[in-house]
Protein backbone atom coordinates (compact mmCIF):
# COMPACT_ATOMS: atom_id res chain seq x y z
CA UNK A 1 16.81 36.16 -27.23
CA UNK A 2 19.68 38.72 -26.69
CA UNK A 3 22.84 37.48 -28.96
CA UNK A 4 26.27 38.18 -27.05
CA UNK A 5 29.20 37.93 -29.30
CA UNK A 6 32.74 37.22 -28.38
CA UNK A 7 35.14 38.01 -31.35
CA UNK A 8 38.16 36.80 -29.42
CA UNK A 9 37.62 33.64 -29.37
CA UNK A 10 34.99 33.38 -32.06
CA UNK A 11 31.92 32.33 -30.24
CA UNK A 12 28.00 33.45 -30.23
CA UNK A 13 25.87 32.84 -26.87
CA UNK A 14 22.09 33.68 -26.30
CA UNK A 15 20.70 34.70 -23.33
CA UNK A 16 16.68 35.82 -22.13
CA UNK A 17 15.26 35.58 -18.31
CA UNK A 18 12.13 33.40 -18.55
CA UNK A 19 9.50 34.62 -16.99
CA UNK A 20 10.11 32.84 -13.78
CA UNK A 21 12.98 34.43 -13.35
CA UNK A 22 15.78 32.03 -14.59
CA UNK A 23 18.27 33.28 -16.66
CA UNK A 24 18.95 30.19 -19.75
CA UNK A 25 22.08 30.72 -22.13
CA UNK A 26 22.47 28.84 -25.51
CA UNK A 27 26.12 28.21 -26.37
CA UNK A 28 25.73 27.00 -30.33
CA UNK A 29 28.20 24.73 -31.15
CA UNK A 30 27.87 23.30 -35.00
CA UNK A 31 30.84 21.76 -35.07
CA UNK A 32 29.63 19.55 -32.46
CA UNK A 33 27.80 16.04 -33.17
CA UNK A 34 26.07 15.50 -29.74
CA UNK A 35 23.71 18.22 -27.30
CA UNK A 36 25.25 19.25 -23.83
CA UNK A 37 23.00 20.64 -20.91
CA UNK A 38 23.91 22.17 -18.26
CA UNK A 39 22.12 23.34 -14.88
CA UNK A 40 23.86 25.73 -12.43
CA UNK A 41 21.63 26.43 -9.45
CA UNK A 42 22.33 29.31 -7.04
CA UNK A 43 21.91 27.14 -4.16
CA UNK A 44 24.41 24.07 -2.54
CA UNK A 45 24.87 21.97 0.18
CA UNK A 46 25.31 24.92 2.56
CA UNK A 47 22.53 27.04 1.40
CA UNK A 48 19.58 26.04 3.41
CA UNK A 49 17.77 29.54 3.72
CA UNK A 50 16.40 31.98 1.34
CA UNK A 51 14.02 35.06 1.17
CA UNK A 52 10.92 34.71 -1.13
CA UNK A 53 11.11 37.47 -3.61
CA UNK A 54 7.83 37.71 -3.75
CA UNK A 55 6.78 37.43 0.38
CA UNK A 56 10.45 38.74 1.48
CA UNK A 57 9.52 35.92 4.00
CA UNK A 58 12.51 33.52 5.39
CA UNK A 59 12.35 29.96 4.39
CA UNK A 60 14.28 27.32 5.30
CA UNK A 61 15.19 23.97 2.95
CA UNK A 62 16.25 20.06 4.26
CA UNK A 63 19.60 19.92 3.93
CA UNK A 64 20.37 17.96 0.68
CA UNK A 65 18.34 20.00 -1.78
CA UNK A 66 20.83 20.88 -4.19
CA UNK A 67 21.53 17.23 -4.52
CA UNK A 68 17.40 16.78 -4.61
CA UNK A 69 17.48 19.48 -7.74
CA UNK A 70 20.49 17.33 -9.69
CA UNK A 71 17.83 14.36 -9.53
CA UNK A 72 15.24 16.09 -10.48
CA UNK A 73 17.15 17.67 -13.69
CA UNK A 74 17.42 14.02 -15.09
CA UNK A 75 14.35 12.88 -14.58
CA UNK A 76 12.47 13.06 -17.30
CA UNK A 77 13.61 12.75 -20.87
């Protein structure tokens, strides 16, 4: 993992692109006593069509996808 440091305000992130393509950051926080998660798709209530990278072929999505993807975060332990 690539370590970015930010001396200003004191804080360490790590970033690496899986191999699927999505980009995961690591915030450490040690002073912390509980583990945070966060998911930020690049997709919402609006976006309903996308090119496949790997066909550059138009699809189209339900509406309500985004709100499919929050469920689907949570799902499993």
């Amino acid at each position: 993992m690539k370590k970015i440091n930010n001396s200003t305000i004191d804080e360490e992130i790590y970033f690496q692109e899986l191999t699927n393509g999505l980009p995961v950051y690591i915030m450490p926080r040690p002073q912390y006593n509980r583990h945070y998660a966060l998911l930020a798709a690049n997709c919402g209530s609006i976006d309903l069509n996308f090119i496949n990278p790997n066909t550059e072929k138009k699809i189209s999505v339900p509406s309500g996808i985004a709100h499919f993807l929050e469920h689907k975060l949570f799902e499993d332990k």
